[in-house]
N, C-alpha and C. Protein backbone atom coordinates (compact mmCIF):
# COMPACT_ATOMS: atom_id res chain seq x y z
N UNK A 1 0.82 -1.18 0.00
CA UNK A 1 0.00 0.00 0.00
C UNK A 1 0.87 1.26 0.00
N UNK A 2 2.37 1.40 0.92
CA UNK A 2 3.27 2.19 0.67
C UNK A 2 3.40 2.73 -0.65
N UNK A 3 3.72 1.71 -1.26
CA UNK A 3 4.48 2.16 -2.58
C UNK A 3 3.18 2.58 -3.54
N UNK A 4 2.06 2.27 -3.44
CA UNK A 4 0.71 3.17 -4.14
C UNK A 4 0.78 4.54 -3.75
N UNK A 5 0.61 5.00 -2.31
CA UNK A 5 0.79 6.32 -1.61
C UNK A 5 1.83 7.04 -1.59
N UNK A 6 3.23 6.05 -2.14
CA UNK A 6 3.95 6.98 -2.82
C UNK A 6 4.10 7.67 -3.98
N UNK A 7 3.56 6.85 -4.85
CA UNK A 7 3.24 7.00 -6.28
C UNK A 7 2.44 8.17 -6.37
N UNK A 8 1.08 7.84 -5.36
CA UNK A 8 -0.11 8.59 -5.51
C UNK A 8 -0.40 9.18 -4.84
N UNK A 9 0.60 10.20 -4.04
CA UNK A 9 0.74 10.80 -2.34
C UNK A 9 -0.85 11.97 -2.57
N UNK A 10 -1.34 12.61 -3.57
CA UNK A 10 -2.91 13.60 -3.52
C UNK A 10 -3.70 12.45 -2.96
N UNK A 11 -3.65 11.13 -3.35
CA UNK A 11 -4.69 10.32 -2.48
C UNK A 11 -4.33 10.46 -0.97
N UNK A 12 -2.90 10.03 -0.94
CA UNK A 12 -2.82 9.56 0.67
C UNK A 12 -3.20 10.92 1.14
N UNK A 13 -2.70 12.10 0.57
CA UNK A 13 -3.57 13.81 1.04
C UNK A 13 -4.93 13.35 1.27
N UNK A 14 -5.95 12.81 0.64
CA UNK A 14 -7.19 13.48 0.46
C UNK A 14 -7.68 12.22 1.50
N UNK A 15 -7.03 10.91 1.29
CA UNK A 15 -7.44 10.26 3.19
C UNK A 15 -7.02 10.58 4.19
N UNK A 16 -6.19 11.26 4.43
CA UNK A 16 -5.65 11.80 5.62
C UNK A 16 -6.73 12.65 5.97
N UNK A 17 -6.89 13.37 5.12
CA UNK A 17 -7.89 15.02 5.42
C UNK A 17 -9.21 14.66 5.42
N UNK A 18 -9.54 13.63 4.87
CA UNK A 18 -10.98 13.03 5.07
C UNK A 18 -11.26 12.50 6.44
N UNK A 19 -10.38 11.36 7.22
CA UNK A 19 -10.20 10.84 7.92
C UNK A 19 -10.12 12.12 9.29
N UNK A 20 -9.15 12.58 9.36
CA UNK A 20 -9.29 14.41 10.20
C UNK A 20 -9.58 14.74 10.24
N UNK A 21 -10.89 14.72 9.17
CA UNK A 21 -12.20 15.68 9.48
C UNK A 21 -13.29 14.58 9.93
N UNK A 22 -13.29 13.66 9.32
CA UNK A 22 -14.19 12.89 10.40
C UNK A 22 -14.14 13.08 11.97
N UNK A 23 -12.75 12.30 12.30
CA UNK A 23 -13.20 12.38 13.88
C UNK A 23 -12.34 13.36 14.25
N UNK A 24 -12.66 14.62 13.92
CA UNK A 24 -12.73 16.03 14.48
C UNK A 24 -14.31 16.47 14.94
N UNK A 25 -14.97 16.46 13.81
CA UNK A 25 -16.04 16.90 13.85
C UNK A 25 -17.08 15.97 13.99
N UNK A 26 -16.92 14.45 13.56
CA UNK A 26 -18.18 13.68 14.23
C UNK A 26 -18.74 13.08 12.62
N UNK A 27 -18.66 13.59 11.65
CA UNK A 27 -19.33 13.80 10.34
C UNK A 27 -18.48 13.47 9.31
N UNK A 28 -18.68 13.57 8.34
CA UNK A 28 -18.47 14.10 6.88
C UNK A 28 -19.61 14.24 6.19
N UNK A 29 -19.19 15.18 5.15
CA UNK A 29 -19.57 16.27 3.98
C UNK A 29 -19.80 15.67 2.46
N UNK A 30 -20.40 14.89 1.44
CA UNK A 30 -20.32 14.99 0.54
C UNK A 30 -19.78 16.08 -0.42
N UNK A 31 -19.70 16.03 -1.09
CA UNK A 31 -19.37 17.20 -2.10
C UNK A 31 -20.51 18.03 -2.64
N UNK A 32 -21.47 17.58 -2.42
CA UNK A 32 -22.63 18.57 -2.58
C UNK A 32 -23.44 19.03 -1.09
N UNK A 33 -22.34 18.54 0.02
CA UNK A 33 -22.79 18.96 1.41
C UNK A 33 -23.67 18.27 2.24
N UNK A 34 -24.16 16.81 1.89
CA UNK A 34 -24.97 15.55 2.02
C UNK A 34 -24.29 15.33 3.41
N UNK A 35 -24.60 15.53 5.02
CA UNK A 35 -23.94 15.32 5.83
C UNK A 35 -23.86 13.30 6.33
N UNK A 36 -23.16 13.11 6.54
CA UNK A 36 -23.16 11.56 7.04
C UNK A 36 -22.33 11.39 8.38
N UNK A 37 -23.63 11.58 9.30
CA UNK A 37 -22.71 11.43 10.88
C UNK A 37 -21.95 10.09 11.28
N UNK A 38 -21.38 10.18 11.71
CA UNK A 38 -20.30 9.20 11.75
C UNK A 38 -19.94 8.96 13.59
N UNK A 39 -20.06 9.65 14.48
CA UNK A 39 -20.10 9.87 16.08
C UNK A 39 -20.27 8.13 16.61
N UNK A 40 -21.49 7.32 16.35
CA UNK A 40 -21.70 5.90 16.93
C UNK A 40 -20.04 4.96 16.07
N UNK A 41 -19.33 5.22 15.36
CA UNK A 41 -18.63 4.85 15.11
C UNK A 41 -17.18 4.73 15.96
N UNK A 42 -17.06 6.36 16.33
CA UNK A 42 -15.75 6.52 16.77
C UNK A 42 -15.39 5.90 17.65
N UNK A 43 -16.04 5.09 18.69
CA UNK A 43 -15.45 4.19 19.70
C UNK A 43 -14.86 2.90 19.22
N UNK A 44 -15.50 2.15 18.01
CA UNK A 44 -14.48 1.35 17.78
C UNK A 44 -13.22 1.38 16.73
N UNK A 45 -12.27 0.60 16.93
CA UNK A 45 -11.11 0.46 16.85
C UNK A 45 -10.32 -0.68 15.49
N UNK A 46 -11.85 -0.78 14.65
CA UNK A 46 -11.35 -2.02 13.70
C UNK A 46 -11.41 -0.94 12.49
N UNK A 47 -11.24 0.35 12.32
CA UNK A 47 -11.40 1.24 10.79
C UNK A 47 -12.24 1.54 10.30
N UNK A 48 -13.44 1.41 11.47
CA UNK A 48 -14.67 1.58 10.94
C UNK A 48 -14.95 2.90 10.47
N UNK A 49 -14.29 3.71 10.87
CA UNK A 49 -14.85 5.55 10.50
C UNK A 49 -14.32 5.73 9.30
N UNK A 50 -12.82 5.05 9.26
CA UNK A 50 -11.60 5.29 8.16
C UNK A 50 -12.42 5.47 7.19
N UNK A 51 -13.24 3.86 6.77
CA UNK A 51 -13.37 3.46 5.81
C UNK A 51 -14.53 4.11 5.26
N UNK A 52 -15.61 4.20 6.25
CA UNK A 52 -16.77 4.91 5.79
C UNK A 52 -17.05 6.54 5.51
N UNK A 53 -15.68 7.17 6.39
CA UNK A 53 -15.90 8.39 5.82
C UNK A 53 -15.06 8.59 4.48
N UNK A 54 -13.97 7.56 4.53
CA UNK A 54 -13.89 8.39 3.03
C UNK A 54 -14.46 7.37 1.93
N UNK A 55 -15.12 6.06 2.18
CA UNK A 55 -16.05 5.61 0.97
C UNK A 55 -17.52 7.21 0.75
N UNK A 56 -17.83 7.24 1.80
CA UNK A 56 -18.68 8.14 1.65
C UNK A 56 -18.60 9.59 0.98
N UNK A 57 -17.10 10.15 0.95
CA UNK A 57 -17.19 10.89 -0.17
C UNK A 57 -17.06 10.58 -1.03
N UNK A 58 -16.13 9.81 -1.55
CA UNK A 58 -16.13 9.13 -2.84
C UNK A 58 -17.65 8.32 -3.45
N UNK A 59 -17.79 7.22 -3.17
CA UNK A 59 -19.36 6.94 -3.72
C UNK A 59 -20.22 7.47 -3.43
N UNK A 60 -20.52 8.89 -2.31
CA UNK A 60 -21.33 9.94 -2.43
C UNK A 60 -21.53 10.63 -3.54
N UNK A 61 -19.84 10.78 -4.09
CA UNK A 61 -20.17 11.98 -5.26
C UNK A 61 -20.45 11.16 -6.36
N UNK A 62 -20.26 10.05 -6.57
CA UNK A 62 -20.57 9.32 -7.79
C UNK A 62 -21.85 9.17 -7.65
N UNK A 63 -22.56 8.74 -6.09
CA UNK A 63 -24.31 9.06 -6.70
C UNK A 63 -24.93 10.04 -6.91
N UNK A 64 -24.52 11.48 -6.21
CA UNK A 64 -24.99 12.46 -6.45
C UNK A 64 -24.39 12.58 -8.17
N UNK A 65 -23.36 12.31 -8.58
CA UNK A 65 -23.61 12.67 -9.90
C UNK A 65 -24.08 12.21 -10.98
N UNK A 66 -24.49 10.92 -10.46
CA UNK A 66 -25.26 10.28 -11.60
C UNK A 66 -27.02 10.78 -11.06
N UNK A 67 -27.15 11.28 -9.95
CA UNK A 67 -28.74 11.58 -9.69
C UNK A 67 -28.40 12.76 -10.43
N UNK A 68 -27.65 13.82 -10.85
CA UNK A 68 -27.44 14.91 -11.26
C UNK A 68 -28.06 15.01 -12.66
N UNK A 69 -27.34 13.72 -13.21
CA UNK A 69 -27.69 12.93 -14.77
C UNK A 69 -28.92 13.00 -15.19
N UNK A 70 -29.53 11.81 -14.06
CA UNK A 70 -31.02 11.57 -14.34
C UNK A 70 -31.72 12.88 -14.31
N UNK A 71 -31.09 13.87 -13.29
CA UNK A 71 -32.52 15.08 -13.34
C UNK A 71 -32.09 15.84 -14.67
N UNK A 72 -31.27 15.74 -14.87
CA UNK A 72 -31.06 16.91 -16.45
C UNK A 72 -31.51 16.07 -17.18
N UNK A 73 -31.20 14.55 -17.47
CA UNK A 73 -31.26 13.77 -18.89
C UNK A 73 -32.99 14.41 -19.28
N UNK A 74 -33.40 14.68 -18.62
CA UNK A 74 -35.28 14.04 -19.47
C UNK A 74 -35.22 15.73 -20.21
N UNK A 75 -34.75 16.80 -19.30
CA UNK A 75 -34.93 17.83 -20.09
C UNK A 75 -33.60 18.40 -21.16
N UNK A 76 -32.85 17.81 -21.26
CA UNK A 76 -31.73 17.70 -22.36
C UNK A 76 -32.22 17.00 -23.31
N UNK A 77 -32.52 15.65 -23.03
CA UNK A 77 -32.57 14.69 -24.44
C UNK A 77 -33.91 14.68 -25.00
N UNK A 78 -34.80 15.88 -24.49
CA UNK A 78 -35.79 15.91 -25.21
C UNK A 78 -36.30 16.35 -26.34
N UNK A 79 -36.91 15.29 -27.07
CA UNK A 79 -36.63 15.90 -28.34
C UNK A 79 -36.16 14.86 -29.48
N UNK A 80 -34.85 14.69 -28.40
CA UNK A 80 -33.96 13.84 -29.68
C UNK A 80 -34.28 12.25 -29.25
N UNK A 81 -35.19 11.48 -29.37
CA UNK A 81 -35.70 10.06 -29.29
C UNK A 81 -34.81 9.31 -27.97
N UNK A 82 -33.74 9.98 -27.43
CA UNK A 82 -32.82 9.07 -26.59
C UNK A 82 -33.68 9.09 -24.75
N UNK A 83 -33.68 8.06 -24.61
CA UNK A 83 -34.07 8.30 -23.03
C UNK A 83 -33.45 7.27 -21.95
N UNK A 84 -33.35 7.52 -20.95
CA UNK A 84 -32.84 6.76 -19.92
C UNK A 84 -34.28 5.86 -18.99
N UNK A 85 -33.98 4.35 -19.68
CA UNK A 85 -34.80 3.41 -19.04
C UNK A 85 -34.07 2.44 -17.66
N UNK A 86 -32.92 2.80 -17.46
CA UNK A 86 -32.26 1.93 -16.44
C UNK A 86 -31.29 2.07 -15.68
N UNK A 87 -31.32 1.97 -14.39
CA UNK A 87 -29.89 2.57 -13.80
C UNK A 87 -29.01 1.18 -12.71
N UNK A 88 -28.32 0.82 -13.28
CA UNK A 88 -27.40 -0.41 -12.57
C UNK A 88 -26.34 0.21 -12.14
N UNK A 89 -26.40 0.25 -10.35
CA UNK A 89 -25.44 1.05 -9.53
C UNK A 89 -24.96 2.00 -10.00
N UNK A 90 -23.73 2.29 -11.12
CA UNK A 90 -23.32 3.77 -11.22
C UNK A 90 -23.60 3.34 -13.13
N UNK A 91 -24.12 2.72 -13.41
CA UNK A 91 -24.33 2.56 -15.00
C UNK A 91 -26.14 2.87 -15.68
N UNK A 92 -25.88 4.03 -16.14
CA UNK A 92 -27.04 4.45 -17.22
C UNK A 92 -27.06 3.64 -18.20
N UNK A 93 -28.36 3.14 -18.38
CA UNK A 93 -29.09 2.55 -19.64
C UNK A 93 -30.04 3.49 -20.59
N UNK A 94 -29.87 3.45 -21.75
CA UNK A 94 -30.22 4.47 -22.46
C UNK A 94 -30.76 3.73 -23.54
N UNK A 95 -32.11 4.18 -23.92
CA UNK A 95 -32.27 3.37 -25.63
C UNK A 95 -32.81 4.81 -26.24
N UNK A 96 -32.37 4.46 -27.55
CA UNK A 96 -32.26 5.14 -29.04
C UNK A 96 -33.15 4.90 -30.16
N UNK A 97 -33.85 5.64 -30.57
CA UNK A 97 -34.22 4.81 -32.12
C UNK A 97 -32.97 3.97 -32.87
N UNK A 98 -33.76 3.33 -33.68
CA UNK A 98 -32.97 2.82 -34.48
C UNK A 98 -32.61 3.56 -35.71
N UNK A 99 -32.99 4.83 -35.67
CA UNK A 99 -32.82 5.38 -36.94
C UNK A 99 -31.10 6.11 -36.78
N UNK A 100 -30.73 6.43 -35.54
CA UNK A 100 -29.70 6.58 -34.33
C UNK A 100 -28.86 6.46 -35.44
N UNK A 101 -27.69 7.19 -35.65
CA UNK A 101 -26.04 6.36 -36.01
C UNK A 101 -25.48 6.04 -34.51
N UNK A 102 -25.30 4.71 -34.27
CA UNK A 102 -24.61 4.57 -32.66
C UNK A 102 -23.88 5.70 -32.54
N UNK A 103 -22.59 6.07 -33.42
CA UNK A 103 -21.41 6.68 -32.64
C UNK A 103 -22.05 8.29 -32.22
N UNK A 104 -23.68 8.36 -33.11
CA UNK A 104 -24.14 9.50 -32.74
C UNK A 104 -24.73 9.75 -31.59
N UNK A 105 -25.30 8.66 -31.30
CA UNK A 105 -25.96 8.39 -29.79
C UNK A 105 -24.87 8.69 -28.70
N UNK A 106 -23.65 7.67 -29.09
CA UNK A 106 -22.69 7.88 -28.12
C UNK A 106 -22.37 9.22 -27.59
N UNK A 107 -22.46 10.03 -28.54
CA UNK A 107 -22.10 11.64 -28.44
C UNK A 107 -22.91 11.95 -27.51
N UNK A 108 -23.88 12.32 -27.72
CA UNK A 108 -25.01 12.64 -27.55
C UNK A 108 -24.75 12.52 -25.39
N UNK A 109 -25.19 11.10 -25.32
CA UNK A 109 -24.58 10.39 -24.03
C UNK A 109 -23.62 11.09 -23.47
N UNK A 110 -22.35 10.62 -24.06
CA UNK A 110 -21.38 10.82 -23.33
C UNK A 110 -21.19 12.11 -23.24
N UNK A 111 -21.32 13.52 -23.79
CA UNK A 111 -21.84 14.83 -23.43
C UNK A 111 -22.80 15.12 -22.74
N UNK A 112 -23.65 14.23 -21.76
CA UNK A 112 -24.32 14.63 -21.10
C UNK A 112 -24.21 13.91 -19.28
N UNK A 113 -23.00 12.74 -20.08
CA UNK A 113 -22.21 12.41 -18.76
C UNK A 113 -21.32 12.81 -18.04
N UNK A 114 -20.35 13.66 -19.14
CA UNK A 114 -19.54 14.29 -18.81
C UNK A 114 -19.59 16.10 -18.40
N UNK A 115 -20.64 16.79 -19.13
CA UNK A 115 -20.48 18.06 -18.76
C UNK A 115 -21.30 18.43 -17.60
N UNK A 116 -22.26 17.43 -17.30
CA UNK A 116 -23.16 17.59 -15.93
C UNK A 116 -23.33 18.27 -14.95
N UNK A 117 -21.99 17.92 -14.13
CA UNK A 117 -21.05 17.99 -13.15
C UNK A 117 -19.63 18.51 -13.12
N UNK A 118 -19.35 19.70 -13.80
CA UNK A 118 -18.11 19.80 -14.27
C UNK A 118 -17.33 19.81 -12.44
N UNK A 119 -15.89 19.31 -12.70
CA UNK A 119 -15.45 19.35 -11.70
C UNK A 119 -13.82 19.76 -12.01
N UNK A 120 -12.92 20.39 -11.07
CA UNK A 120 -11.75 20.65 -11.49
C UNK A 120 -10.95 19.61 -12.08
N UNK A 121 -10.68 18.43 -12.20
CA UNK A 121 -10.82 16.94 -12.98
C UNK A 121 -11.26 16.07 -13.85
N UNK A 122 -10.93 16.20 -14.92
CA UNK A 122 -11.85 15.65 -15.90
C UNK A 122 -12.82 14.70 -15.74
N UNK A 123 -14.12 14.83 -16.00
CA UNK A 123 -15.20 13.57 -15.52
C UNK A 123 -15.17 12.78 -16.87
N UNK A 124 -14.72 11.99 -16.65
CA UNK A 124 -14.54 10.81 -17.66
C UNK A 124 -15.96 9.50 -17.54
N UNK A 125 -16.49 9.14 -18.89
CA UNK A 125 -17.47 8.01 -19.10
C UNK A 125 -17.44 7.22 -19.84
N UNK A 126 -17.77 5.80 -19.89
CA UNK A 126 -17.58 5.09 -20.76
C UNK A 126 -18.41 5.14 -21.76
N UNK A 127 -18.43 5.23 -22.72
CA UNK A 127 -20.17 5.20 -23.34
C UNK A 127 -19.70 3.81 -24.48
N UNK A 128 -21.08 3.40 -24.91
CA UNK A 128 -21.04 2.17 -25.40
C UNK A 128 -22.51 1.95 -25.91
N UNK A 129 -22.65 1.97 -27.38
CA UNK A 129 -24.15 1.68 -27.70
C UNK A 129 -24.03 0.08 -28.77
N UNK A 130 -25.49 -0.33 -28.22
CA UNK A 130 -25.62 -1.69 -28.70
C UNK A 130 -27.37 -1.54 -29.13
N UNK A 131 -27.17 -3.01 -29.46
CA UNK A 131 -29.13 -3.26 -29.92
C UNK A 131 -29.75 -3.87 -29.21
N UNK A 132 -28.69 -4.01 -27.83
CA UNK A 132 -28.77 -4.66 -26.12
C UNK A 132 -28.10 -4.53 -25.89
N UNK A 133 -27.95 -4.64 -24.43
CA UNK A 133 -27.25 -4.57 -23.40
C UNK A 133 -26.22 -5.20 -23.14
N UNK A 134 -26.13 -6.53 -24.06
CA UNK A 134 -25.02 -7.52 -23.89
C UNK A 134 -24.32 -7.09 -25.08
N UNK A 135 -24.44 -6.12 -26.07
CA UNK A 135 -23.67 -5.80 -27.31
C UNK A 135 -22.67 -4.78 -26.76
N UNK A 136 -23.17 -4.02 -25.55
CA UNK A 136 -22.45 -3.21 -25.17
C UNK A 136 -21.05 -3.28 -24.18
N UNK A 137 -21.24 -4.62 -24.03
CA UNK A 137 -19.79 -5.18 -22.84
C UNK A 137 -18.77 -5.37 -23.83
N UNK A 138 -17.52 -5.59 -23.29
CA UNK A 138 -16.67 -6.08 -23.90
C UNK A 138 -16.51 -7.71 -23.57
């Protein structure tokens, strides 16, 4: 794990400071300010706060930004035949006419995954169109 946190010392920054603000204050903060008390934790001694305050910012902001998604998608993609029928943990399902050029759909998508939420970090998405769901895996 050393040699990751050396490599990648802004992480070992951003658990340290996550972790310090937990049991300072009792809490953590999502990134959109979503509080998650954390206090019944701090007495034990197996990492329990570690882990949950900083999973909790991290897969906080990934749900808040995919709920971000869903509330723009219906009034963005309206119009253009594309809609969002499915959501598997952090993966949007989207169907298209068929009249669609995929790589046009893809656009379409992946500009509305990525500019959402702009963040100082590029928000990166996979996008992937099929005629199902299983066309779309690798």
């Amino acid at each position: 794990m050393q040699k990751y946190f050396d490599r990648f010392s802004k992480v070992k920054e951003f658990k340290d400071s996550t972790i310090n603000y937990a049991y300072a204050n009792g809490y953590i903060r999502t990134m959109s300010g979503r509080i998650r008390g954390l206090k019944k934790y701090m007495e034990y001694e197996d990492g329990s706060i570690e882990r949950l305050a900083t999973n909790t910012v991290i897969q906080g902001a990934n749900a808040e930004i995919i709920k971000m998604i869903l509330c723009k998608q219906r009034r963005q993609l309206k119009g253009t035949g594309i809609k969002c029928i499915l959501q598997v943990h952090d993966e949007l399902i989207f169907e298209f006419p068929e009249s669609y050029d995929k790589k046009q759909a893809e656009k379409i998508v992946e500009k509305l995954m990525t500019e959402t939420y702009p963040l100082s970090i590029p928000v990166e998405a996979s996008v992937a169109a099929g005629y199902n769901w299983s066309e779309t895996k690798d």
